[in-house]
N, C-alpha and C. Protein backbone atom coordinates (compact mmCIF):
# COMPACT_ATOMS: atom_id res chain seq x y z
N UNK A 1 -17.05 73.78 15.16
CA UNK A 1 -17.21 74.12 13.74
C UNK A 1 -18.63 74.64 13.56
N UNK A 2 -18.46 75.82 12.73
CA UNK A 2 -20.01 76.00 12.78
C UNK A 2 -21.03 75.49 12.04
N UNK A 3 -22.02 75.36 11.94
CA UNK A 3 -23.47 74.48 11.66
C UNK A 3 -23.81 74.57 9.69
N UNK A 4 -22.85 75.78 9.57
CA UNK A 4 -23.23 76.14 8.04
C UNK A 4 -21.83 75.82 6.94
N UNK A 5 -21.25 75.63 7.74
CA UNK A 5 -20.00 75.22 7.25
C UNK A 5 -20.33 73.41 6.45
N UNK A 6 -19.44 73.40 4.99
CA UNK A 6 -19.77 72.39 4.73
C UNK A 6 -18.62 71.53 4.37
N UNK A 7 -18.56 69.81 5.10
CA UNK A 7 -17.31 69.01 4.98
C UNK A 7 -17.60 68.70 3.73
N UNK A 8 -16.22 68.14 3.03
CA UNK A 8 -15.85 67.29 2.42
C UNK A 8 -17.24 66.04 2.48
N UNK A 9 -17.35 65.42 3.42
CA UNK A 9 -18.60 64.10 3.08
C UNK A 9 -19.97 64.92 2.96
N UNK A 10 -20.05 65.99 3.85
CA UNK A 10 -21.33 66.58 3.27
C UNK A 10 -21.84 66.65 2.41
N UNK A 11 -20.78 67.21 1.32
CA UNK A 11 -20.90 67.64 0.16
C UNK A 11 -20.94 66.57 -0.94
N UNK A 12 -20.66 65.90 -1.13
CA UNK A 12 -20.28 64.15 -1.54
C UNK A 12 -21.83 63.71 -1.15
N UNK A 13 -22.37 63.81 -0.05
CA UNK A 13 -23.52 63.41 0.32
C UNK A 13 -25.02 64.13 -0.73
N UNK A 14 -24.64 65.53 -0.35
CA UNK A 14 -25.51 66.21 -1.43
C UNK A 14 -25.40 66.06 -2.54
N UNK A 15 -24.28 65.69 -3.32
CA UNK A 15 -24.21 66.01 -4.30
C UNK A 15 -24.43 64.62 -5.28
N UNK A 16 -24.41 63.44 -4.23
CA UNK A 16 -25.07 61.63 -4.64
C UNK A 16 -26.61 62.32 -4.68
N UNK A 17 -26.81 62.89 -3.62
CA UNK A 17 -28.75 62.87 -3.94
C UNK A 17 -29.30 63.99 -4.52
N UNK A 18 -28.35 65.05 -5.11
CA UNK A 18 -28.98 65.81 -6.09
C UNK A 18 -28.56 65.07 -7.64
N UNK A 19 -27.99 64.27 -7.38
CA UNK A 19 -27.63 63.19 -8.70
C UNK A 19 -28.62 62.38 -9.09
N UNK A 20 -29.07 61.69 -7.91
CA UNK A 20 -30.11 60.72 -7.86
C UNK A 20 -31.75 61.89 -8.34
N UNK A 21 -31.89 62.66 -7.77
CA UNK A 21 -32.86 63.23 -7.59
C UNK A 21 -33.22 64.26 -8.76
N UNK A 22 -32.46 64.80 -9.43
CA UNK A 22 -32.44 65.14 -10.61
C UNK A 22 -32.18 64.23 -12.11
N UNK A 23 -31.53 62.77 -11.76
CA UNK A 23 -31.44 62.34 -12.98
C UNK A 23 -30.04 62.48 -13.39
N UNK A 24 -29.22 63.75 -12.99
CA UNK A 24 -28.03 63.87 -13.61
C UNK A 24 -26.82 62.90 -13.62
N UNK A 25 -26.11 62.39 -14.55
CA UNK A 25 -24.66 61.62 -14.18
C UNK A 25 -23.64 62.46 -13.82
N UNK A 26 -22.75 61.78 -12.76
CA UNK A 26 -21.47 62.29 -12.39
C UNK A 26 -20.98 63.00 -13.40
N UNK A 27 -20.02 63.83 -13.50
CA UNK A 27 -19.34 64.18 -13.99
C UNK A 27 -17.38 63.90 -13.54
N UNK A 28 -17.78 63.75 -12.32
CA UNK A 28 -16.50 63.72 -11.50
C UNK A 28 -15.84 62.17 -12.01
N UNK A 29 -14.28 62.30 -11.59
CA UNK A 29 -13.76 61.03 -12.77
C UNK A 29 -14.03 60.37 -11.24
N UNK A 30 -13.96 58.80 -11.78
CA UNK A 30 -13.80 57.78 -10.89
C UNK A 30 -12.30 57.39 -10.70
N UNK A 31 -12.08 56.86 -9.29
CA UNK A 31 -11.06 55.93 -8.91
C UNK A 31 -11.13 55.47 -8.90
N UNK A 32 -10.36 54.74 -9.34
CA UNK A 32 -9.87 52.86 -9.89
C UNK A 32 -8.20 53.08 -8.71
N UNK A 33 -8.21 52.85 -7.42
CA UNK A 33 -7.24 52.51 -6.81
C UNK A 33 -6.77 53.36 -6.65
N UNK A 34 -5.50 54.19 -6.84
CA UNK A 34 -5.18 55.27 -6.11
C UNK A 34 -4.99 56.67 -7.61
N UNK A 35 -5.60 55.77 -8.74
CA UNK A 35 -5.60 57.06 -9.73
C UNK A 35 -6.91 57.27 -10.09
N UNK A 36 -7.09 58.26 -10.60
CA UNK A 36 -8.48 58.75 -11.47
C UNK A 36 -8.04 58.06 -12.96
N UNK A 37 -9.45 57.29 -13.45
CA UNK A 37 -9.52 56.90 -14.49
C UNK A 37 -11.04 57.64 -15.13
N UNK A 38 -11.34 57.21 -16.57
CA UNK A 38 -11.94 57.80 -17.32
C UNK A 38 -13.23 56.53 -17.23
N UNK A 39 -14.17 56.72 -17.11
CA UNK A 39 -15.48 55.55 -17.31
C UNK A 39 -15.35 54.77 -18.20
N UNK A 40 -14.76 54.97 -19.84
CA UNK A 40 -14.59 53.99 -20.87
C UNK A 40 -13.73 53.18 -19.93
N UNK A 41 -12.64 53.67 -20.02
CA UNK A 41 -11.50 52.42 -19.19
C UNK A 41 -11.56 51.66 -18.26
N UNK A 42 -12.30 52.26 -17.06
CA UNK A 42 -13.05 51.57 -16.73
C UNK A 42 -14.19 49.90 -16.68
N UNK A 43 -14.94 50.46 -18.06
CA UNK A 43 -15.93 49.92 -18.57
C UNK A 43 -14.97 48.41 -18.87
N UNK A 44 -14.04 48.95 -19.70
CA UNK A 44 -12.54 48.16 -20.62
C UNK A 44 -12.47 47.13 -19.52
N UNK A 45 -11.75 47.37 -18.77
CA UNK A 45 -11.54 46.36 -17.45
C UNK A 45 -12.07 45.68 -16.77
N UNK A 46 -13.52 46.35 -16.84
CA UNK A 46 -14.46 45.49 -16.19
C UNK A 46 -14.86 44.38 -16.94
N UNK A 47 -15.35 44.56 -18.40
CA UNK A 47 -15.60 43.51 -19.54
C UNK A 47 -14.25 42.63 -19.35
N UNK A 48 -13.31 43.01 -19.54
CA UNK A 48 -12.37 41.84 -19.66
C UNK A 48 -11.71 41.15 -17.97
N UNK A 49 -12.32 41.80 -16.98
CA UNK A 49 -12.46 40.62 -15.73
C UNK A 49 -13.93 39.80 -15.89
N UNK A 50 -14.75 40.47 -16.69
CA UNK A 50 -15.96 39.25 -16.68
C UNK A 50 -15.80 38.41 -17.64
N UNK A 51 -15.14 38.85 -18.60
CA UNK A 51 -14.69 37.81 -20.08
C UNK A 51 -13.66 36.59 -19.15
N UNK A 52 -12.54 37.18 -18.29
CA UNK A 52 -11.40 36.44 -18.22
C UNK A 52 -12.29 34.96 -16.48
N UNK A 53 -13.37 35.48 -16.26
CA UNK A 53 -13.71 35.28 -14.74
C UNK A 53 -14.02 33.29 -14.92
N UNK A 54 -14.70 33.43 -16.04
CA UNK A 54 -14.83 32.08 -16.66
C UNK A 54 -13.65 30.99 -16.78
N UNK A 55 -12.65 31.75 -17.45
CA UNK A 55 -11.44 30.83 -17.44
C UNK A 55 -10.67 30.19 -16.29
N UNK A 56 -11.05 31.94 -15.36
CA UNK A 56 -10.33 31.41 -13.54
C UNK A 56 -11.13 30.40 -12.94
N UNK A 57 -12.48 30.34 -13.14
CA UNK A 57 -12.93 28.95 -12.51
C UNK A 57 -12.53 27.67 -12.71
N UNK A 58 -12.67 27.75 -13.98
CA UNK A 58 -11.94 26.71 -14.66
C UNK A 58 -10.75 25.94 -14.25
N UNK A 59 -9.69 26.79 -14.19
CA UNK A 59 -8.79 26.57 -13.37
C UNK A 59 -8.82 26.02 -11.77
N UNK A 60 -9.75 27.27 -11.24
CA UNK A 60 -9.94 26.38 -9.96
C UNK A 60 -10.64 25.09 -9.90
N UNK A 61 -11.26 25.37 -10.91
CA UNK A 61 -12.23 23.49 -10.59
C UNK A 61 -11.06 22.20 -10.77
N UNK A 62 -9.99 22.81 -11.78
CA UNK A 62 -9.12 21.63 -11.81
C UNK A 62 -8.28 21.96 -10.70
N UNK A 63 -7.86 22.51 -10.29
CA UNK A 63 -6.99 22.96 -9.09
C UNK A 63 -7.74 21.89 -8.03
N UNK A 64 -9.06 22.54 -8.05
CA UNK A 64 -9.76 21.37 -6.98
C UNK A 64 -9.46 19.84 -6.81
N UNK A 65 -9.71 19.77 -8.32
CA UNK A 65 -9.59 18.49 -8.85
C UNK A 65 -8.60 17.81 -8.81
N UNK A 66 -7.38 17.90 -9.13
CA UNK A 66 -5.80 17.89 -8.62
C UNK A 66 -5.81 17.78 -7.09
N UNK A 67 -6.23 18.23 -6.35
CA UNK A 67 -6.70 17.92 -4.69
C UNK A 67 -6.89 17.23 -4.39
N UNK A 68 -8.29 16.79 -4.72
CA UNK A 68 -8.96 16.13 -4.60
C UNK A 68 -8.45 14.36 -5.33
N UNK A 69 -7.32 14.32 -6.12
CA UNK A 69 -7.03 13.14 -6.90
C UNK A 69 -5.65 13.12 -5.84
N UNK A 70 -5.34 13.84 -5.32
CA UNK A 70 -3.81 13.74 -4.54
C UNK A 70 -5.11 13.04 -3.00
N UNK A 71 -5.59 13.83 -2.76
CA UNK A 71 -6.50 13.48 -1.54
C UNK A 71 -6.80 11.35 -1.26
N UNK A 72 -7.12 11.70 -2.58
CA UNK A 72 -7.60 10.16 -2.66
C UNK A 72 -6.23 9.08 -2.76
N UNK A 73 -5.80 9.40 -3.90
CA UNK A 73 -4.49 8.86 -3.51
C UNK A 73 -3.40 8.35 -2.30
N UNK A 74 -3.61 9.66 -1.18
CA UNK A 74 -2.95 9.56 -0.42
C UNK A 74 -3.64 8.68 0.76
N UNK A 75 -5.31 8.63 0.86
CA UNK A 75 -5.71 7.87 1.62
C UNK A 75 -5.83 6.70 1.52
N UNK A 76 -5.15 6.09 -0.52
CA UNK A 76 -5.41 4.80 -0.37
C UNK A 76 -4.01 4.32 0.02
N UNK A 77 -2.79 4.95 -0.29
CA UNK A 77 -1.80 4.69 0.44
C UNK A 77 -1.64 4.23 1.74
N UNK A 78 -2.40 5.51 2.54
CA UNK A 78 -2.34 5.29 3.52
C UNK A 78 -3.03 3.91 4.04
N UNK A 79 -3.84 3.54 3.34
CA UNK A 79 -4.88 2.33 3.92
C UNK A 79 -4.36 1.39 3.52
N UNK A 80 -3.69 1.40 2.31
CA UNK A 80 -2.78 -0.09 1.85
C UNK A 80 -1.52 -0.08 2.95
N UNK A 81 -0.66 1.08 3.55
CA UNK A 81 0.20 0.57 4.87
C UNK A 81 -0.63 0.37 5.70
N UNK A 82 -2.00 0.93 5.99
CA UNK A 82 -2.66 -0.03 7.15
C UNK A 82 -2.70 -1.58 7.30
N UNK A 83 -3.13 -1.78 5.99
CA UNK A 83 -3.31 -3.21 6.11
C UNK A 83 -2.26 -3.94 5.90
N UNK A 84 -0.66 -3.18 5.09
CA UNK A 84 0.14 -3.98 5.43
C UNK A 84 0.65 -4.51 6.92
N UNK A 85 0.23 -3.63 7.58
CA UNK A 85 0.67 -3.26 9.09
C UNK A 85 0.00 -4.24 10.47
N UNK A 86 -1.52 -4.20 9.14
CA UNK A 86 -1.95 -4.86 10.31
C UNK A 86 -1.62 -6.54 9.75
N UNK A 87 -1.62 -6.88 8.91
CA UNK A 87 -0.64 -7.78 8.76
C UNK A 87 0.63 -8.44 9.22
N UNK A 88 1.21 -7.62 8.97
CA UNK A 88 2.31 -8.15 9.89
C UNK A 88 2.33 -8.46 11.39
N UNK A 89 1.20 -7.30 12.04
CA UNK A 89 0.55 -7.61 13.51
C UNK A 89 0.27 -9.03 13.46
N UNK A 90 -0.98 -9.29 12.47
CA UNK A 90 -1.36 -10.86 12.26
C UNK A 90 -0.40 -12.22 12.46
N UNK A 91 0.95 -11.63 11.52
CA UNK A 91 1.34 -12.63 11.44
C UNK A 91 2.65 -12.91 12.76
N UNK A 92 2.74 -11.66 13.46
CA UNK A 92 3.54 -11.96 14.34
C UNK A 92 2.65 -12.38 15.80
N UNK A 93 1.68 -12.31 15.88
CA UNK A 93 0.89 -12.85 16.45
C UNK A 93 0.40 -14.29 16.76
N UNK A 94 0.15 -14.65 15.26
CA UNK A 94 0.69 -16.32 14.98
C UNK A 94 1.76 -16.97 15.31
N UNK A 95 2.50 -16.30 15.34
CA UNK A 95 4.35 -16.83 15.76
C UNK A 95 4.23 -17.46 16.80
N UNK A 96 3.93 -16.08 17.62
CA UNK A 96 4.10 -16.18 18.78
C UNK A 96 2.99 -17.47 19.15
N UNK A 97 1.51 -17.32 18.82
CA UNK A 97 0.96 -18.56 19.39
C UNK A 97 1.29 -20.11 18.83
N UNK A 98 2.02 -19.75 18.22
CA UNK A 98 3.08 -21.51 17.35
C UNK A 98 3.94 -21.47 18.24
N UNK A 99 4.52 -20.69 18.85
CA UNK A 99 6.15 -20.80 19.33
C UNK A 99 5.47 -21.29 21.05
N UNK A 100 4.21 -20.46 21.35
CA UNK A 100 3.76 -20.77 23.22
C UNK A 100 2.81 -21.83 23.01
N UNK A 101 2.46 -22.58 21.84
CA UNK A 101 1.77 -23.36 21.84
C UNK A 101 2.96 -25.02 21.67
N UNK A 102 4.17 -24.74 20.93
CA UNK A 102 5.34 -25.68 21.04
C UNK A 102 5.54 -25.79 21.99
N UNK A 103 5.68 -24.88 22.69
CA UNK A 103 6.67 -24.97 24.29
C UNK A 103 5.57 -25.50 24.97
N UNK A 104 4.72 -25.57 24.81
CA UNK A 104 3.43 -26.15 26.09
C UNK A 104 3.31 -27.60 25.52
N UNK A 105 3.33 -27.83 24.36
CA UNK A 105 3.35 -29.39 23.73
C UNK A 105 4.76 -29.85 24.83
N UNK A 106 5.53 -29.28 24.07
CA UNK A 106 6.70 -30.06 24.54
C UNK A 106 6.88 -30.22 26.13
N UNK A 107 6.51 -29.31 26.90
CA UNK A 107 6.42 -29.09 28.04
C UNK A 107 5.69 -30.70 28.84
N UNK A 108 4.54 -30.69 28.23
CA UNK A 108 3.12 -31.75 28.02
C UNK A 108 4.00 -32.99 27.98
N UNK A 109 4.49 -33.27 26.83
CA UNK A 109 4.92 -34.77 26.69
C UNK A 109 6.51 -35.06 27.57
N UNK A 110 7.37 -34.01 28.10
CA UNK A 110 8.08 -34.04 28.66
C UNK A 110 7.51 -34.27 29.97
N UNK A 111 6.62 -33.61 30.68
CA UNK A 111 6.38 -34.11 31.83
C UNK A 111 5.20 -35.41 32.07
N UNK A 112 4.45 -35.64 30.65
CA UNK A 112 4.10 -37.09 30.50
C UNK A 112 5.29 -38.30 30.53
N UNK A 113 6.65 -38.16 30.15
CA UNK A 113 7.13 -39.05 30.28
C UNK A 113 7.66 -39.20 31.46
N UNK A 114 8.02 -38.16 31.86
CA UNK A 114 8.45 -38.32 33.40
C UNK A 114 7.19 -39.03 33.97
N UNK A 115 6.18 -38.87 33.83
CA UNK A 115 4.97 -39.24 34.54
C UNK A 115 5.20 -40.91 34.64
N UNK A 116 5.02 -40.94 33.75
CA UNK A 116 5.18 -42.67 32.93
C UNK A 116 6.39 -43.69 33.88
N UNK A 117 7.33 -42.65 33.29
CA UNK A 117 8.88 -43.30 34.36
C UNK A 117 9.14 -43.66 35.52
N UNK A 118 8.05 -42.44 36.10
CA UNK A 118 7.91 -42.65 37.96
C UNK A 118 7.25 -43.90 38.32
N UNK A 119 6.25 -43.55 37.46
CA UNK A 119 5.03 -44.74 37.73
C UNK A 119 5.64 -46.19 37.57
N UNK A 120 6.48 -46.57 36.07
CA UNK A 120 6.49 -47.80 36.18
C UNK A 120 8.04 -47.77 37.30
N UNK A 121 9.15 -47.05 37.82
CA UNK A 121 9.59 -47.40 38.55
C UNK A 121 8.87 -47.80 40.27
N UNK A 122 7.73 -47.05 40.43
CA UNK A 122 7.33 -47.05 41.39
C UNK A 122 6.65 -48.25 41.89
N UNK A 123 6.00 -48.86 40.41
CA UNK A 123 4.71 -50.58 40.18
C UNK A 123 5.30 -51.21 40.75
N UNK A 124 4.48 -51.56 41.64
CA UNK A 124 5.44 -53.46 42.19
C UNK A 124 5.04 -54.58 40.99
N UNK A 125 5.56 -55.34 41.28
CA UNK A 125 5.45 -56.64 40.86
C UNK A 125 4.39 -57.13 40.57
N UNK A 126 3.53 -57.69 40.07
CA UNK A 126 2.52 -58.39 40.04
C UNK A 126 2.34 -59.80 40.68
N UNK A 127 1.01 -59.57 41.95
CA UNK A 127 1.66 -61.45 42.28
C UNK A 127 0.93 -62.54 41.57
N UNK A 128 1.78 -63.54 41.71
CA UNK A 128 1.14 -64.91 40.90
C UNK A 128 -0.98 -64.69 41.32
N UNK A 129 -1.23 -65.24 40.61
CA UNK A 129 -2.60 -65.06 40.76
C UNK A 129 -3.25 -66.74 40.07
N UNK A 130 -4.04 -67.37 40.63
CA UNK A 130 -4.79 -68.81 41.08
C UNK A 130 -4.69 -68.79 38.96
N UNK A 131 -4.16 -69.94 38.06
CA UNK A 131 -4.84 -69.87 37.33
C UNK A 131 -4.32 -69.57 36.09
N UNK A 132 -3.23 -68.30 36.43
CA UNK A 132 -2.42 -67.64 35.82
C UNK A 132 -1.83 -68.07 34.76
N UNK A 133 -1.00 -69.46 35.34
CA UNK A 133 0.09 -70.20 34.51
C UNK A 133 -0.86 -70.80 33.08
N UNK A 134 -2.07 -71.29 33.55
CA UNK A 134 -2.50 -72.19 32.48
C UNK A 134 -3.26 -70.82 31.51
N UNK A 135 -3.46 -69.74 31.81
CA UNK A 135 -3.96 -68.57 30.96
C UNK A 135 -2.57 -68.46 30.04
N UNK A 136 -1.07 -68.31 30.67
CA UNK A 136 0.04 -67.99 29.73
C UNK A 136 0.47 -69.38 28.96
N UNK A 137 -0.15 -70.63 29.44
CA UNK A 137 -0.09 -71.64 28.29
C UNK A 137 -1.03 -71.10 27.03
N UNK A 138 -2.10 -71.19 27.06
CA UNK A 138 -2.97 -70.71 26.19
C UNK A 138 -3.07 -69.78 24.92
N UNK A 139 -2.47 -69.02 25.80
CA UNK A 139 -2.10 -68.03 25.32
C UNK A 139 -0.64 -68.13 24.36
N UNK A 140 0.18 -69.13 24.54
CA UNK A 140 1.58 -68.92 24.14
C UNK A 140 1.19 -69.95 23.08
N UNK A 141 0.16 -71.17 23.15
CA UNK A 141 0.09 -71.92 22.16
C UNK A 141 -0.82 -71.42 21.11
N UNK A 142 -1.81 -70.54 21.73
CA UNK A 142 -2.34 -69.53 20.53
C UNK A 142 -1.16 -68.78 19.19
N UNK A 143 0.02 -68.71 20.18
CA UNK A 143 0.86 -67.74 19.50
C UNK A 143 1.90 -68.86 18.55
N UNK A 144 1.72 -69.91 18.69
CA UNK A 144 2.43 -70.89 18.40
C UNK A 144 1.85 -71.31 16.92
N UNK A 145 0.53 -71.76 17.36
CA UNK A 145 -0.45 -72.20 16.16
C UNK A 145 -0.42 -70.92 14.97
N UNK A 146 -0.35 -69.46 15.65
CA UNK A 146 -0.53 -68.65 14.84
C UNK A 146 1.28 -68.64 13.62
N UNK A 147 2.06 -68.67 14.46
CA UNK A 147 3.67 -68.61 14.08
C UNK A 147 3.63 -69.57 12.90
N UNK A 148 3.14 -71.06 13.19
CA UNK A 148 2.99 -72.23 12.49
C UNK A 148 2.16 -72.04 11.21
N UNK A 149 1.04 -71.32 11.75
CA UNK A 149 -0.02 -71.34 10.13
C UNK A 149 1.24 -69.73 9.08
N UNK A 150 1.82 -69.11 9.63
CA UNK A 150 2.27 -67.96 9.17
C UNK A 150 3.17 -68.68 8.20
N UNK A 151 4.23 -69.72 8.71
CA UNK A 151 5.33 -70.24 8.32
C UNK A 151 5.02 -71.21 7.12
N UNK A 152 3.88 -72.10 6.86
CA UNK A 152 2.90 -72.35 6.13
C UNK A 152 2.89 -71.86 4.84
N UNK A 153 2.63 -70.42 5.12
CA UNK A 153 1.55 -69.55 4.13
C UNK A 153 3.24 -68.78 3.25
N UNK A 154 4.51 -68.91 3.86
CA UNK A 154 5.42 -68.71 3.70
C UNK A 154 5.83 -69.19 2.71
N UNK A 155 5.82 -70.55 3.21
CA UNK A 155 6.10 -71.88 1.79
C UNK A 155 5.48 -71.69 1.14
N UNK A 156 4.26 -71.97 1.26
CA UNK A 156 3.17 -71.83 -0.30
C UNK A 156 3.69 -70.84 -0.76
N UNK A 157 4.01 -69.20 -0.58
CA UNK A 157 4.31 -68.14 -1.42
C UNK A 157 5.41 -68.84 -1.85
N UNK A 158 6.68 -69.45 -1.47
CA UNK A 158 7.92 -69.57 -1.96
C UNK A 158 7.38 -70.74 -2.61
N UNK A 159 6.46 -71.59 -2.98
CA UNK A 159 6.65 -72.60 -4.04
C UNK A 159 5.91 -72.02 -5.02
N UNK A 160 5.15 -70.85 -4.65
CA UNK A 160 4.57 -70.14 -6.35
C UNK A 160 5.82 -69.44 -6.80
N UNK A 161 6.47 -69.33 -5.76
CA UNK A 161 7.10 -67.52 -6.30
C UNK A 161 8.11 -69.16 -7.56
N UNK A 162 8.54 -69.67 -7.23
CA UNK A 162 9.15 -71.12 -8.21
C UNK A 162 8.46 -71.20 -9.18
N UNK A 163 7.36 -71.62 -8.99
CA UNK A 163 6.36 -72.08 -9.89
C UNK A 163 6.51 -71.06 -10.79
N UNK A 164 6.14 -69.80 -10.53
CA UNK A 164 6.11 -68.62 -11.52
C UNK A 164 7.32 -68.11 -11.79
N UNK A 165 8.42 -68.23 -11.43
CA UNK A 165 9.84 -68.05 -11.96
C UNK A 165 10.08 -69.25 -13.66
N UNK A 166 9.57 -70.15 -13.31
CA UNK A 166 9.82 -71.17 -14.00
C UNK A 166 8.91 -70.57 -15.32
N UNK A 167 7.92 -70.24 -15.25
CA UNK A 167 6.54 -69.89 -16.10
C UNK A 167 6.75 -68.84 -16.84
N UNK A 168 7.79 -68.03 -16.46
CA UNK A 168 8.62 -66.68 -16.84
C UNK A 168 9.81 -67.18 -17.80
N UNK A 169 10.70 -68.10 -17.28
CA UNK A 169 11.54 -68.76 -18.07
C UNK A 169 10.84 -69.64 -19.37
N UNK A 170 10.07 -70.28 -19.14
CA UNK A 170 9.37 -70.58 -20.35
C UNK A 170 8.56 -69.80 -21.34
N UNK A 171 8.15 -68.58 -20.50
CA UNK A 171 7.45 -67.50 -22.03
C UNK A 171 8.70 -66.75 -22.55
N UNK A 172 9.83 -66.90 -21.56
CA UNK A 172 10.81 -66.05 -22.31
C UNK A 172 11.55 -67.26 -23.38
N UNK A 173 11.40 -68.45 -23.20
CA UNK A 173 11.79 -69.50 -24.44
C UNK A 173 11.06 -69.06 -25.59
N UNK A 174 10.02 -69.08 -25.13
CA UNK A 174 8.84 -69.06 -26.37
C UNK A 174 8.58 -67.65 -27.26
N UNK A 175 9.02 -66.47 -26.26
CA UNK A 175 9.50 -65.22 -26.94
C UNK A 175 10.85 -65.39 -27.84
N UNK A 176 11.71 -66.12 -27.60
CA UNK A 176 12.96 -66.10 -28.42
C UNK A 176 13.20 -67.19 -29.39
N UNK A 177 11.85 -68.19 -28.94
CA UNK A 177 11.16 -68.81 -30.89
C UNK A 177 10.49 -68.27 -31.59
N UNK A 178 9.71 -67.59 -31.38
CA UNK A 178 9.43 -66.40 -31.89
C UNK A 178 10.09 -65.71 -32.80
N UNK A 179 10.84 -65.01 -31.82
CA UNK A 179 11.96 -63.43 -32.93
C UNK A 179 12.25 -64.84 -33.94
N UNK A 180 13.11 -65.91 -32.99
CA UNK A 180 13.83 -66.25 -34.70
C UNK A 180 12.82 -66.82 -36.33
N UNK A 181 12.08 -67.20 -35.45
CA UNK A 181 10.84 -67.85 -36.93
C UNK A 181 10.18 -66.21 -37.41
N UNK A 182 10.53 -65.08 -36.51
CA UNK A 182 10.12 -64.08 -37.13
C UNK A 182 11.30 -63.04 -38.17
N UNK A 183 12.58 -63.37 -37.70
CA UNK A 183 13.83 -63.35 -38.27
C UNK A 183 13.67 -64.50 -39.94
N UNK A 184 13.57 -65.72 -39.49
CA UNK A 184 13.76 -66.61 -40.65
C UNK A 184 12.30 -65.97 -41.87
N UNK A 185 10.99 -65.84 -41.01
CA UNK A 185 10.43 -65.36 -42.02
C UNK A 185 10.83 -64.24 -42.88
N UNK A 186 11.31 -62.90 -42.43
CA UNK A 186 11.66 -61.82 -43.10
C UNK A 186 12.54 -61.90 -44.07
N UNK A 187 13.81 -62.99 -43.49
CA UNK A 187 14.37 -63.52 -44.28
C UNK A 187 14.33 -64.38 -45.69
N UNK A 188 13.21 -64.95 -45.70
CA UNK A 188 12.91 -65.72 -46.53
C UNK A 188 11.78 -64.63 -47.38
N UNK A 189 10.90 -63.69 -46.57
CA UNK A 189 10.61 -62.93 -47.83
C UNK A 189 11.36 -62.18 -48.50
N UNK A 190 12.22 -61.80 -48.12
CA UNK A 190 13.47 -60.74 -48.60
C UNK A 190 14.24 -61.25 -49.84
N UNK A 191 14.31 -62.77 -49.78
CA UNK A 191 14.64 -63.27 -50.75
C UNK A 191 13.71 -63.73 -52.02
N UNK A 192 12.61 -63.87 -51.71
CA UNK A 192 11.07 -64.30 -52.64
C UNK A 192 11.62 -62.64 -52.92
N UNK A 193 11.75 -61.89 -52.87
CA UNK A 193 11.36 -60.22 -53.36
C UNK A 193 12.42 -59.81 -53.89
N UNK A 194 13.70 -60.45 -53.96
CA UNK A 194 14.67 -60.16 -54.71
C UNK A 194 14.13 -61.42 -56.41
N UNK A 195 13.94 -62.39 -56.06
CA UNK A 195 13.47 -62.76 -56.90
C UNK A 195 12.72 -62.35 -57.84
């Protein structure tokens, strides 16, 4: 192409900096997208995306906000099944150490009694020993004297528990002279008051 020849951007090029450079405004219409529009209309559209630009934030901030309240929400959910969860871990955990801690009790005193069983089948006898006999006198008349003072202390209760049976029968005499001298009195005022 030759050197004097002039493109399409050339010209576009010159004709921004004889714009600039002289002062002059375009004359040429502007595009707004794939049509030519007029600069008022333009102007029109532009004012009412900066009028309307305010309201769209707005929106987004609650948009955010709505997010941000689902956000929270969902993590406390989520953290309340955590801890139901780990809960139930807890408590099946416990089970289990109640249920292996039974079986080891029981285990324990089951093979304590076996223990016990062997042993006294296994004890011999005890032999007489120098002395012995007059220790199980002693001992048996200790248990004798004690039987004797018990049998004692027996009676005495059974001659109060009398004593105070009897003492019962007599306040209940004396309760039922009473009502009636309290009967005959009422009686006798009842009649002074009809009088």
């Amino acid at each position: 192409m030759p050197s004097n020849t002039t493109t399409p951007a050339r010209a576009a090029r010159k004709f921004k900096e004889t714009s600039i450079r002289t002062g002059r405004k375009s004359t040429s219409p502007l595009q707004y997208g794939n049509r030519p529009v007029k600069s008022e209309q333009f102007s029109d559209e532009l004012d009412a995306a900066i009028v309307h630009e305010p309201a769209a934030q707005d929106n987004r901030y609650e948009q955010i906000e709505r997010e941000r309240e689902t956000l929270r929400m969902q993590a406390a959910e989520m953290k309340e099944l955590q801890i139901i969860e780990n809960l139930r871990h807890a408590e099946a955990v416990r089970r289990a150490i109640t249920k292996r801690t039974s079986v080891f009790e029981t285990r324990q005193l089951k093979s304590s009694k076996e223990y016990l069983t062997r042993n006294c089948k296994l004890q011999r006898p005890l032999k007489p020993v120098p002395g012995m006999k007059v220790v199980q006198e002693l001992i048996s008349d200790n248990y004798q004297t004690q039987i004797q003072s018990l049998e004692e202390t027996c009676e005495n209760l059974q001659l109060e528990k009398v004593s105070t049976e009897i003492r019962i029968q007599s306040l209940e005499k004396t309760c039922q002279d009473l009502q009636l001298e309290k009967v005959s009195i009422e009686s006798w005022l009842d009649q002074d008051s009809v009088k």
